[in-house]
Protein backbone atom coordinates (compact mmCIF):
# COMPACT_ATOMS: atom_id res chain seq x y z
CA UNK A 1 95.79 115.82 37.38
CA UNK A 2 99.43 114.75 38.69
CA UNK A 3 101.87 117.42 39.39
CA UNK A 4 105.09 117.79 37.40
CA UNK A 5 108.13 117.00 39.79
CA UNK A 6 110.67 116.72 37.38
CA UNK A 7 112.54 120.01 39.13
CA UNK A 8 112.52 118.62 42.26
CA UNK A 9 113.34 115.12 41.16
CA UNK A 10 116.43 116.55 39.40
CA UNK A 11 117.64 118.59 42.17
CA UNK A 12 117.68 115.45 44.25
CA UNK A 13 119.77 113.68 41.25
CA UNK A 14 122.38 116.68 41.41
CA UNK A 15 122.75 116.31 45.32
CA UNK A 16 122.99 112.72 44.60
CA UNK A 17 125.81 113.28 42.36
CA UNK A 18 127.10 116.38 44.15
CA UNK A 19 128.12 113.56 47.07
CA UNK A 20 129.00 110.69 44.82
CA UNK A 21 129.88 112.02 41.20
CA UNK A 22 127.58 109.33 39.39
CA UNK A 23 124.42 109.22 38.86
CA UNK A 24 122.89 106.22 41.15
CA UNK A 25 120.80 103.18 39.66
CA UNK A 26 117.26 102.96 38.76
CA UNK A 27 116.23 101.38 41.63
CA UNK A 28 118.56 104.10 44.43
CA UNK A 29 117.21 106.84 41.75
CA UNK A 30 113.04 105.49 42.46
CA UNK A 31 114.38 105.74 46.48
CA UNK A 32 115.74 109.01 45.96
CA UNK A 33 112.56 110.38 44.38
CA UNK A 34 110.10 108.39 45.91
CA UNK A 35 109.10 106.55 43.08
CA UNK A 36 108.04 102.64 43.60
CA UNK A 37 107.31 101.98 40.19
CA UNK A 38 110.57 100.78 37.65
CA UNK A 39 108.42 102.37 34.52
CA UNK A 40 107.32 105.48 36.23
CA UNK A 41 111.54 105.93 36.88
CA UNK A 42 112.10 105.27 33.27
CA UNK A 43 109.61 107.98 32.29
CA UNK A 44 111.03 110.71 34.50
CA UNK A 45 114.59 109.65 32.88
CA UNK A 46 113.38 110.01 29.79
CA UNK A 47 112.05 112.96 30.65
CA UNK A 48 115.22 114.52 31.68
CA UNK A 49 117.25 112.98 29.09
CA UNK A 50 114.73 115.22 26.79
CA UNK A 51 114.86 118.21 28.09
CA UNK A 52 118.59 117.81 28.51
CA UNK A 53 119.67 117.28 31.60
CA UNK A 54 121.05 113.71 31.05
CA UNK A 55 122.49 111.51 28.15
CA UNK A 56 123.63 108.05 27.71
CA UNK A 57 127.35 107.09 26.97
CA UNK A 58 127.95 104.13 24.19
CA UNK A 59 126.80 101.39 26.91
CA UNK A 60 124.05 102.79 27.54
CA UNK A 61 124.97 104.44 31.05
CA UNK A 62 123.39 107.59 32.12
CA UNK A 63 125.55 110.12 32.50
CA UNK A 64 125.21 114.26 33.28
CA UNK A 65 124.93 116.84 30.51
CA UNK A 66 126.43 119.56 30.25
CA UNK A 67 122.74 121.31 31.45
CA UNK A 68 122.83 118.89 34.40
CA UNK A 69 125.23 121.60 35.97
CA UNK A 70 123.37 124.58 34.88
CA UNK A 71 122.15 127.00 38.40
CA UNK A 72 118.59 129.28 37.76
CA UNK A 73 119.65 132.74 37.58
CA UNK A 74 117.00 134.44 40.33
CA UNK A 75 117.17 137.76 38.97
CA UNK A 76 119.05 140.66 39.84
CA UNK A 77 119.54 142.19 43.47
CA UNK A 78 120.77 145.95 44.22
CA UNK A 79 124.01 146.13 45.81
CA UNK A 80 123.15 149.87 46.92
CA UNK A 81 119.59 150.44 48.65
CA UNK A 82 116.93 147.99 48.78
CA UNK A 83 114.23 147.05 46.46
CA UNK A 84 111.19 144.65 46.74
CA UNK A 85 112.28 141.12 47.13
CA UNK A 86 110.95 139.46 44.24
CA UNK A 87 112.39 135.85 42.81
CA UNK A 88 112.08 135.78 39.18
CA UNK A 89 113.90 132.49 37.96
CA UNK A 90 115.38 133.63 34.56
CA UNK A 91 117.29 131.28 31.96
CA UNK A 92 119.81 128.88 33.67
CA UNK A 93 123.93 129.34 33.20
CA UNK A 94 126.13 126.34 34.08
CA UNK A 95 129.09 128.34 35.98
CA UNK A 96 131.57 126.84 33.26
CA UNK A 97 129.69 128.81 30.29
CA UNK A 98 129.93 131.85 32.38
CA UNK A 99 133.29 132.26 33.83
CA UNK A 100 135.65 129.24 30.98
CA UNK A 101 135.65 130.62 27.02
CA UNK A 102 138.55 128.37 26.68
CA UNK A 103 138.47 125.20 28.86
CA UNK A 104 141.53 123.34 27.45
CA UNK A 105 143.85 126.87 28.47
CA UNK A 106 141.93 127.31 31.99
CA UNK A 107 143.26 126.08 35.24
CA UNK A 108 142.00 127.39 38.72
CA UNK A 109 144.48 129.00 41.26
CA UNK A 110 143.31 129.17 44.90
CA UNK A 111 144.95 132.66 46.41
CA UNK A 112 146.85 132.84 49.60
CA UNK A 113 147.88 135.97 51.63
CA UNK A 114 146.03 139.36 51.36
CA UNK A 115 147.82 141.38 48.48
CA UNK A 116 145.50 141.79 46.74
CA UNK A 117 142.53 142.42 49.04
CA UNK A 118 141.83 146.08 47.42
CA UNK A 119 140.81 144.21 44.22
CA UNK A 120 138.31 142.01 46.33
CA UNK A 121 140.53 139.20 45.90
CA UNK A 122 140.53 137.00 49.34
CA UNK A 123 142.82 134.69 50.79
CA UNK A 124 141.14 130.76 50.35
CA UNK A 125 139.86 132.32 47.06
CA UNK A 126 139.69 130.35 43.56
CA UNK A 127 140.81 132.61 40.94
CA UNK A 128 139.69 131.26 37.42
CA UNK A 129 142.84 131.53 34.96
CA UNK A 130 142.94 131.91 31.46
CA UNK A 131 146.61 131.23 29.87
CA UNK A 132 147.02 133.69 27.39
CA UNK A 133 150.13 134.88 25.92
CA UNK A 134 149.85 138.64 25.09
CA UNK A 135 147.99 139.64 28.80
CA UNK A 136 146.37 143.20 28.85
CA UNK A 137 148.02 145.84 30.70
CA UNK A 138 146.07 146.61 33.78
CA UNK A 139 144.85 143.03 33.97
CA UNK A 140 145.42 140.73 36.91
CA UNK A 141 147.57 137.87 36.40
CA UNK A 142 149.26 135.20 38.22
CA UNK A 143 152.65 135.52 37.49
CA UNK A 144 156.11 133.92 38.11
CA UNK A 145 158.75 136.22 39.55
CA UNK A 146 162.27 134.80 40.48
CA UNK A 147 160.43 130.93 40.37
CA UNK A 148 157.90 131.78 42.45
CA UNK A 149 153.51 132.35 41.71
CA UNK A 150 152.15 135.54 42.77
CA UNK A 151 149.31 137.51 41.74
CA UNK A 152 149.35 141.13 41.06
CA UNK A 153 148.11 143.49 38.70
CA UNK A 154 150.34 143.49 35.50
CA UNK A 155 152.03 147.24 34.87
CA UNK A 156 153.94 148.81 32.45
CA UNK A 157 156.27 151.83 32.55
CA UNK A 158 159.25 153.22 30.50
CA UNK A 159 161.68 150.23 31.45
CA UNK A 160 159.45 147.37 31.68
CA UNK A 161 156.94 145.71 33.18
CA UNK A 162 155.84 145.22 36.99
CA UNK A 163 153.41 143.75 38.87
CA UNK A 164 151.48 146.24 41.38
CA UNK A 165 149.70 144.42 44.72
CA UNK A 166 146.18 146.33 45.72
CA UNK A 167 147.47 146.20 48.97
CA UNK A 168 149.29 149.23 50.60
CA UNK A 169 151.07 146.64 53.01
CA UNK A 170 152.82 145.16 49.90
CA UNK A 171 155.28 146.16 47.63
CA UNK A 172 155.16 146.65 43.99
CA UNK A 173 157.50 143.88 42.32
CA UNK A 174 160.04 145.04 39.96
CA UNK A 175 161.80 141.30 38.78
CA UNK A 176 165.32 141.22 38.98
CA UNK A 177 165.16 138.51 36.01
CA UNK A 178 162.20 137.20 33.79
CA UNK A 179 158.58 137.83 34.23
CA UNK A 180 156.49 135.49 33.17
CA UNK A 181 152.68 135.75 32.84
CA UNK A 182 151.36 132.14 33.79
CA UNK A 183 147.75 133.58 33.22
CA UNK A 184 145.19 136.15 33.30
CA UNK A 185 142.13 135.99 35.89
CA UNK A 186 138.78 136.05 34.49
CA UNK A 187 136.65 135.16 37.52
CA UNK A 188 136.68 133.92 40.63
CA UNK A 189 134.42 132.28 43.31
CA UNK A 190 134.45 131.97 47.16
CA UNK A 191 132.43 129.48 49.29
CA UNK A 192 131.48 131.50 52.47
């Protein structure tokens, strides 16, 4: 009985396109896999393009889904004290369906500088943005003070508005003209 390696077949096709953002022809895929045989690459295609993973455009050229990009979620792990080490591969998220609602009103901001390292907010950080126009007190936003970005925790007290750092180091910004809320932080990610 032959084994199923469409999993590892597709995680070879996301590397693939990981380096070169396409997905390679039948003949580099059958390389890539380890698969001699043009109709035994068509199968595994057609496999994937079943379960999901791919789709054709109008010409006929394979192209990702949007399940192409989906990660396993391995479970949960304790971030106080330790528990048996056990993976348990769950449903799969694509990162976009967890951290975008709104894709045409999200941009990403990468931070720089440490004011807001209290919040767990690094500098080389990519802060996922979501333009909104009524922002939350309490939220953090990226802001523009005086023409310039900065990102802060949005405030409010009997005058106005303010942006507060969560860093002692830095002050708390009180505009001397317009604040403007560029956006409101939903996520973020860090490569370390």
């Amino acid at each position: 009985m032959a084994i199923n390696r469409d999993k590892e077949h597709l995680g070879r096709l996301q590397e693939y396109y990981a380096d070169h953002y396409l997905i390679p022809s039948y003949a580099r895929i059958g390389e890539l896999v380890g698969i001699r045989s043009k109709s035994c690459v068509s199968k595994l295609l057609d496999r994937l393009r079943l379960q999901g993973f791919l789709e054709k455009n109008p010409e006929g050229h394979l192209l990702p889904s949007k399940r192409f990009f989906e990660r396993p979620v391995a479970g949960k792990a304790p971030a106080g004290f330790a528990s048996p080490a056990m993976e348990v591969l769950g449903d799969a998220i694509s990162i976009d369906d967890f951290l975008v609602e709104h894709p045409a009103s999200t941009v990403l901001v990468q931070v720089k500088g440490e004011s807001m390292i209290g919040a767990g907010i690094n500098d080389g950080d990519f802060l996922v943005v979501e333009r909104k126009s009524n922002p939350q007190v309490g939220s953090i936003v990226v802001a523009i003070v005086d023409g310039e970005f900065t990102i802060k925790y949005l405030r409010q007290d009997r005058k106005s508005y303010y942006l507060e750092p969560a860093n002692e180091n830095y002050p708390i910004i009180h505009p001397e003209g317009e604040l403007e809320v560029y956006g409101v932080m939903v996520g973020l990610f860090r490569k370390s």
